[in-house]
C-alpha atoms as a PDB file:
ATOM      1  CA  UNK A   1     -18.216 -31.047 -35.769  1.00  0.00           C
ATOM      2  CA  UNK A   2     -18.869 -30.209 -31.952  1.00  0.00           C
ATOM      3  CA  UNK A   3     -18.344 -32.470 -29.470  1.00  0.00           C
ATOM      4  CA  UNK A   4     -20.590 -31.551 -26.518  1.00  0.00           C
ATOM      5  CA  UNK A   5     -19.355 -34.831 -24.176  1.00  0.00           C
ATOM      6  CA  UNK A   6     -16.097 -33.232 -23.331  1.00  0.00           C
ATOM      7  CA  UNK A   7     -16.939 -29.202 -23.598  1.00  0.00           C
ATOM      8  CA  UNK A   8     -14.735 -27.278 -21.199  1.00  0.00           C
ATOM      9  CA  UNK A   9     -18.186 -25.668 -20.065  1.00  0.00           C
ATOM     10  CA  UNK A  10     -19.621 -28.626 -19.149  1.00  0.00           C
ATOM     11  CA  UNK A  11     -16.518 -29.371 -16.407  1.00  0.00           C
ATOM     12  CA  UNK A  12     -15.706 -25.674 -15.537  1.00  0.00           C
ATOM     13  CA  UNK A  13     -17.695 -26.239 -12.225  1.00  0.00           C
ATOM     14  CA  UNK A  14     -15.428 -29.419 -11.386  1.00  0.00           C
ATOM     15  CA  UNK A  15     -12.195 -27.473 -12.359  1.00  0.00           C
ATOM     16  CA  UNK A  16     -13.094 -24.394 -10.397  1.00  0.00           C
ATOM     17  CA  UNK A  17     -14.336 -26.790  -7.046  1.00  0.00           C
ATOM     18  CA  UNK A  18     -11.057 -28.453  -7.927  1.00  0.00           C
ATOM     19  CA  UNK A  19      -8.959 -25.446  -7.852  1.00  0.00           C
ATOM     20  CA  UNK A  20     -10.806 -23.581  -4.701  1.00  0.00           C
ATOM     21  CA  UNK A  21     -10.508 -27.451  -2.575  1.00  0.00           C
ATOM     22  CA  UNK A  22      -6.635 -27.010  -3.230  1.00  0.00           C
ATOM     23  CA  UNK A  23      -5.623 -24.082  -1.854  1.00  0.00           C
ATOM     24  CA  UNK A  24      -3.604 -22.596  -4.722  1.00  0.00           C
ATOM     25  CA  UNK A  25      -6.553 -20.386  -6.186  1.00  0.00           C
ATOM     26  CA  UNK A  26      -4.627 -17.436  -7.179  1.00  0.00           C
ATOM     27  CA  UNK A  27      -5.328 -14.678  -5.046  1.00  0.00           C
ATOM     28  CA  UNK A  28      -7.980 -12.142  -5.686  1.00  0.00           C
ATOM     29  CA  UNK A  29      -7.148  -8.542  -7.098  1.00  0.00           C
ATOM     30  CA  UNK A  30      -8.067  -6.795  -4.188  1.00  0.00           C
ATOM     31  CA  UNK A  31      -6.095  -9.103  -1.484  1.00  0.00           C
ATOM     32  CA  UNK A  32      -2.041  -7.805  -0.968  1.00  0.00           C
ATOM     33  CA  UNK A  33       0.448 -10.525  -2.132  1.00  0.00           C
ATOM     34  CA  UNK A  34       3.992 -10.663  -1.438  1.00  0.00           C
ATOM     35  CA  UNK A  35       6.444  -9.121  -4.017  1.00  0.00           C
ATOM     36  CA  UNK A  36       9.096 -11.492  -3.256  1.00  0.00           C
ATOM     37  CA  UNK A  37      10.100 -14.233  -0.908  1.00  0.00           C
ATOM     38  CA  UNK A  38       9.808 -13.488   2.496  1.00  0.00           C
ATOM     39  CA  UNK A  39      11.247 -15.655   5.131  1.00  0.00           C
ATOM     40  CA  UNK A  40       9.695 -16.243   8.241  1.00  0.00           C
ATOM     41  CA  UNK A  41      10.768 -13.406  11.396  1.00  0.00           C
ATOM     42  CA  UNK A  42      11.516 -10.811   8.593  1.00  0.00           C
ATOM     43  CA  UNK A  43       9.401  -7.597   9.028  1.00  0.00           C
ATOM     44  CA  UNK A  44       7.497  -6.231   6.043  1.00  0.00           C
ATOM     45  CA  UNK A  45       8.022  -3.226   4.229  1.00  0.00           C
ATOM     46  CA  UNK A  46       6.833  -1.546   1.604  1.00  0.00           C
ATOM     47  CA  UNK A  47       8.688  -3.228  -1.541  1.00  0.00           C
ATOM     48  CA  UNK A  48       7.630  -6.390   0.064  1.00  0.00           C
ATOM     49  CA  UNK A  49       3.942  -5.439  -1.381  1.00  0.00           C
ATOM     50  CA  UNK A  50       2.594  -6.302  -5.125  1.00  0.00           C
ATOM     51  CA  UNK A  51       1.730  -2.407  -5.617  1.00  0.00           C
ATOM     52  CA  UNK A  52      -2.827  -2.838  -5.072  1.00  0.00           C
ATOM     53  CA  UNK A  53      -4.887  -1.757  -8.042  1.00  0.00           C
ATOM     54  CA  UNK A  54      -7.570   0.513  -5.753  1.00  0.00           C
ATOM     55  CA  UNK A  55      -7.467   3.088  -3.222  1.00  0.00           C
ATOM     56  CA  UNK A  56      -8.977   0.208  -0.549  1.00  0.00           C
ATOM     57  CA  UNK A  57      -6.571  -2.343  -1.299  1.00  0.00           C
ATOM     58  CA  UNK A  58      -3.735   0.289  -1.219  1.00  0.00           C
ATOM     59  CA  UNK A  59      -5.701   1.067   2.521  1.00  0.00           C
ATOM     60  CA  UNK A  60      -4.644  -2.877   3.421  1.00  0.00           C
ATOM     61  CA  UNK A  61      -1.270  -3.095   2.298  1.00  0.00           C
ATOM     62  CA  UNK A  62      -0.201  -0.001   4.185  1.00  0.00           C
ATOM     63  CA  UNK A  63      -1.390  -1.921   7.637  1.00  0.00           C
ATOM     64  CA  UNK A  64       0.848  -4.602   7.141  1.00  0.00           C
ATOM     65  CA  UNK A  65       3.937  -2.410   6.476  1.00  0.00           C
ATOM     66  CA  UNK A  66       5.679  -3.328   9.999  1.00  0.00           C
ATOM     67  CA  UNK A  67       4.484  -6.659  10.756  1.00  0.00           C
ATOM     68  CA  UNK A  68       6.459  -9.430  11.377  1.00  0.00           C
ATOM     69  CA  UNK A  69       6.328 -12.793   8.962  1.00  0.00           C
ATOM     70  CA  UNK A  70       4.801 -15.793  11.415  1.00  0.00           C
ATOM     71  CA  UNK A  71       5.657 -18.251   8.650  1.00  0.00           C
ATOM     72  CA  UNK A  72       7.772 -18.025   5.265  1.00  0.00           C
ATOM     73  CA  UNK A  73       5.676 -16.537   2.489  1.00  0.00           C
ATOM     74  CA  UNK A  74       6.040 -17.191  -1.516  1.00  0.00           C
ATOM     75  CA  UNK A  75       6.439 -14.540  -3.799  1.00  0.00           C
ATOM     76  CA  UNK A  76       2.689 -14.323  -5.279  1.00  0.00           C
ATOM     77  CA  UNK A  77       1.418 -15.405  -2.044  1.00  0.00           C
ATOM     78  CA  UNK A  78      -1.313 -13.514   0.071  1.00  0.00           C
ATOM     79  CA  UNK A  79      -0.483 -11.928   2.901  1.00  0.00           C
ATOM     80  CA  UNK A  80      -3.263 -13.209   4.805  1.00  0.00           C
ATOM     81  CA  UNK A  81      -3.722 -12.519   8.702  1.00  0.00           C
ATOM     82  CA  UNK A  82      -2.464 -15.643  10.293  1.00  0.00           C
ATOM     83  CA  UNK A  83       0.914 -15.455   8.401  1.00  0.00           C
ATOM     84  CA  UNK A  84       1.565 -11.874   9.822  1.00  0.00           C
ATOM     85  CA  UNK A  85       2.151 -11.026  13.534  1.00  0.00           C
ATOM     86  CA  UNK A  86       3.628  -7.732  15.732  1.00  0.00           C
ATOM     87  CA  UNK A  87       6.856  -7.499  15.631  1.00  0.00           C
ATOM     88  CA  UNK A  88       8.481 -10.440  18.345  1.00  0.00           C
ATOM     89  CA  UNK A  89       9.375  -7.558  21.470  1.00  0.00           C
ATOM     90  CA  UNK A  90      10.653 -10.627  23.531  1.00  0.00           C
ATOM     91  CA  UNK A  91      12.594 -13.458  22.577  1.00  0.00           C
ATOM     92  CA  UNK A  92      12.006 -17.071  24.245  1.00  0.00           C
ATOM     93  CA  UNK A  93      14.365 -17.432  27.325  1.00  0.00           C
ATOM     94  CA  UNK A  94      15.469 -13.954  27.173  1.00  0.00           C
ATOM     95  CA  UNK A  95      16.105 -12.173  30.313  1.00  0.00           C
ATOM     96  CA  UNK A  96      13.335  -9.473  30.871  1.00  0.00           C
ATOM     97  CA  UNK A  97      12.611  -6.378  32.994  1.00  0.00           C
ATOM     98  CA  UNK A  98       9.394  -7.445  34.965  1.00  0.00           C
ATOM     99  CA  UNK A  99       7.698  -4.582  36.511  1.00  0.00           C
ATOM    100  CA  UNK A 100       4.489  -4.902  39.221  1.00  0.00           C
ATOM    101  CA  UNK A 101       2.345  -1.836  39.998  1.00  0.00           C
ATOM    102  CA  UNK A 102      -0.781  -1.635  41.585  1.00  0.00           C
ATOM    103  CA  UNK A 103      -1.358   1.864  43.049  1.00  0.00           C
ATOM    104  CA  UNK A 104       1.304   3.411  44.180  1.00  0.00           C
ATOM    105  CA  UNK A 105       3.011   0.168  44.539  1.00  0.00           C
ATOM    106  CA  UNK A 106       5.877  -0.591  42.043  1.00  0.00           C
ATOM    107  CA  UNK A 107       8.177  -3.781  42.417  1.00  0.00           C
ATOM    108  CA  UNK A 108      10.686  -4.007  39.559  1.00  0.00           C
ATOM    109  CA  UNK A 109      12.677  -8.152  39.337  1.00  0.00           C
ATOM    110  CA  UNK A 110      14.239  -9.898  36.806  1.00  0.00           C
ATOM    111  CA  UNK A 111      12.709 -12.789  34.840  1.00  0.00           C
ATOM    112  CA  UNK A 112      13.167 -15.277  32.224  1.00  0.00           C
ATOM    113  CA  UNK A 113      10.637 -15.149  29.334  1.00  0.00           C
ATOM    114  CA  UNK A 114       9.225 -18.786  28.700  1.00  0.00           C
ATOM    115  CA  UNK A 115       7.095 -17.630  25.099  1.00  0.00           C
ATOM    116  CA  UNK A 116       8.194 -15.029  22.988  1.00  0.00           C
ATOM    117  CA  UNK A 117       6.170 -12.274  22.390  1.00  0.00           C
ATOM    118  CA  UNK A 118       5.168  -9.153  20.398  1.00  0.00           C
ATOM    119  CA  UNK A 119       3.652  -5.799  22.022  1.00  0.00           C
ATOM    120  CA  UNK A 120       0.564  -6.068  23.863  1.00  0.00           C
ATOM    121  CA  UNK A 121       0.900 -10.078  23.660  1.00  0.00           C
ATOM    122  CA  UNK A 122       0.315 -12.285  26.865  1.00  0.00           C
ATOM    123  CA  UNK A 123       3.360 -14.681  27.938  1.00  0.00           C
ATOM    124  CA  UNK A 124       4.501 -16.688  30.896  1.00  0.00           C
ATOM    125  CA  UNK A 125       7.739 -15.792  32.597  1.00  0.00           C
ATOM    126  CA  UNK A 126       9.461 -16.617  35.663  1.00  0.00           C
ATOM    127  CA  UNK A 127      10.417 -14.572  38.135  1.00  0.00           C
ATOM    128  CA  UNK A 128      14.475 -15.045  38.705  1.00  0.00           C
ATOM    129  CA  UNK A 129      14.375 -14.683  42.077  1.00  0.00           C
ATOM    130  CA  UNK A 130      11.693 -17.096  43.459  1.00  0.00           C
ATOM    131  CA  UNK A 131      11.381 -19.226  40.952  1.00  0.00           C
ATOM    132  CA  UNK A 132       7.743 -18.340  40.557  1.00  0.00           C
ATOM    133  CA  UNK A 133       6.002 -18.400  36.574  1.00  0.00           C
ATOM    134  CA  UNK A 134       3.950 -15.387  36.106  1.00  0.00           C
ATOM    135  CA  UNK A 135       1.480 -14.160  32.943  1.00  0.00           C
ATOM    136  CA  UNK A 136       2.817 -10.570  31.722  1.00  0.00           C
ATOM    137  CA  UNK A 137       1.950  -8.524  29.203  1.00  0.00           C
ATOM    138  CA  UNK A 138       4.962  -7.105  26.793  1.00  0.00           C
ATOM    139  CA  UNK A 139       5.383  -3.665  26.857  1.00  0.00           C
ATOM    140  CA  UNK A 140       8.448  -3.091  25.121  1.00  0.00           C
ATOM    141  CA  UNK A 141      11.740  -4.737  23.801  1.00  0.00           C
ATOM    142  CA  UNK A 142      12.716  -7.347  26.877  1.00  0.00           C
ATOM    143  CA  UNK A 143      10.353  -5.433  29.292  1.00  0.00           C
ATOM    144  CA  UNK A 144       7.084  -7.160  30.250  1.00  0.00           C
ATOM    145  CA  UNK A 145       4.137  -6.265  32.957  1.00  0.00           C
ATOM    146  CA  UNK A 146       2.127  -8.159  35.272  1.00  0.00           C
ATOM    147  CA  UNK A 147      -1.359  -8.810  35.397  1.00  0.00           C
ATOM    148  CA  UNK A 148      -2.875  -8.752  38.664  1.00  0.00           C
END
């Protein structure tokens, strides 16, 4: 005898809302997940991948080789864009090589970095010397540039 009042296809809609509202739907074929546990500041490499199924998911995963973990990631987990970031170039409070040109004009001073920062990032720093904060662009490990 069928019972029609409780028929998993009459709540599968509910289940799936229920599951997709939560957060932990698992992830879809095609997105990269992590391989293992990755702690947040690690870089990624390659073993850190589940291996993708397709040529364009294989496309993905090799971007990511090289980024930096924002946040800790679970094994299973995607690796979606906000938990991945450049690698961190400049440390918070690290002493940095500021360098000014405009022209032929180049002033070189010493600052301390007040955000850290990956390559390319903006960050405020202030200039040793005169005490002044200053928005740079990181150009390399504890080396930063000036806007003008």
């Amino acid at each position: 005898m069928r019972n029609d009042r409780f028929s998993a296809s009459r709540f599968s809609g509910v289940i799936a809302a229920a599951i997709l509202s939560s957060g932990y739907a698992p992830a879809a074929a095609e997105e990269p997940v992590a391989a293992r546990y990755i702690r947040a500041g690690e870089i990624i490499a390659a073993a850190d991948i589940e291996t993708p199924q397709t040529v364009d998911a294989l496309r993905r995963a090799a971007k990511l080789v090289g980024l930096e973990a924002a946040r800790s990631i679970y094994k299973g987990q995607p690796l979606a864009g906000d938990a991945l970031r450049t690698p961190t170039l400049v440390e918070r409070n690290a002493i940095v090589a500021m360098e000014f040109v405009k022209g032929p004009l180049a002033i070189a001073a010493e600052g301390r970095a007040l955000e850290q920062g990956g390559e390319g990032q903006r960050i405020r720093v202030m200039n040793l010397s005169s005490k002044r904060v200053v928005t740079a662009v990181v150009v390399g490990p504890n080396a930063v540039r000036t806007l003008q």
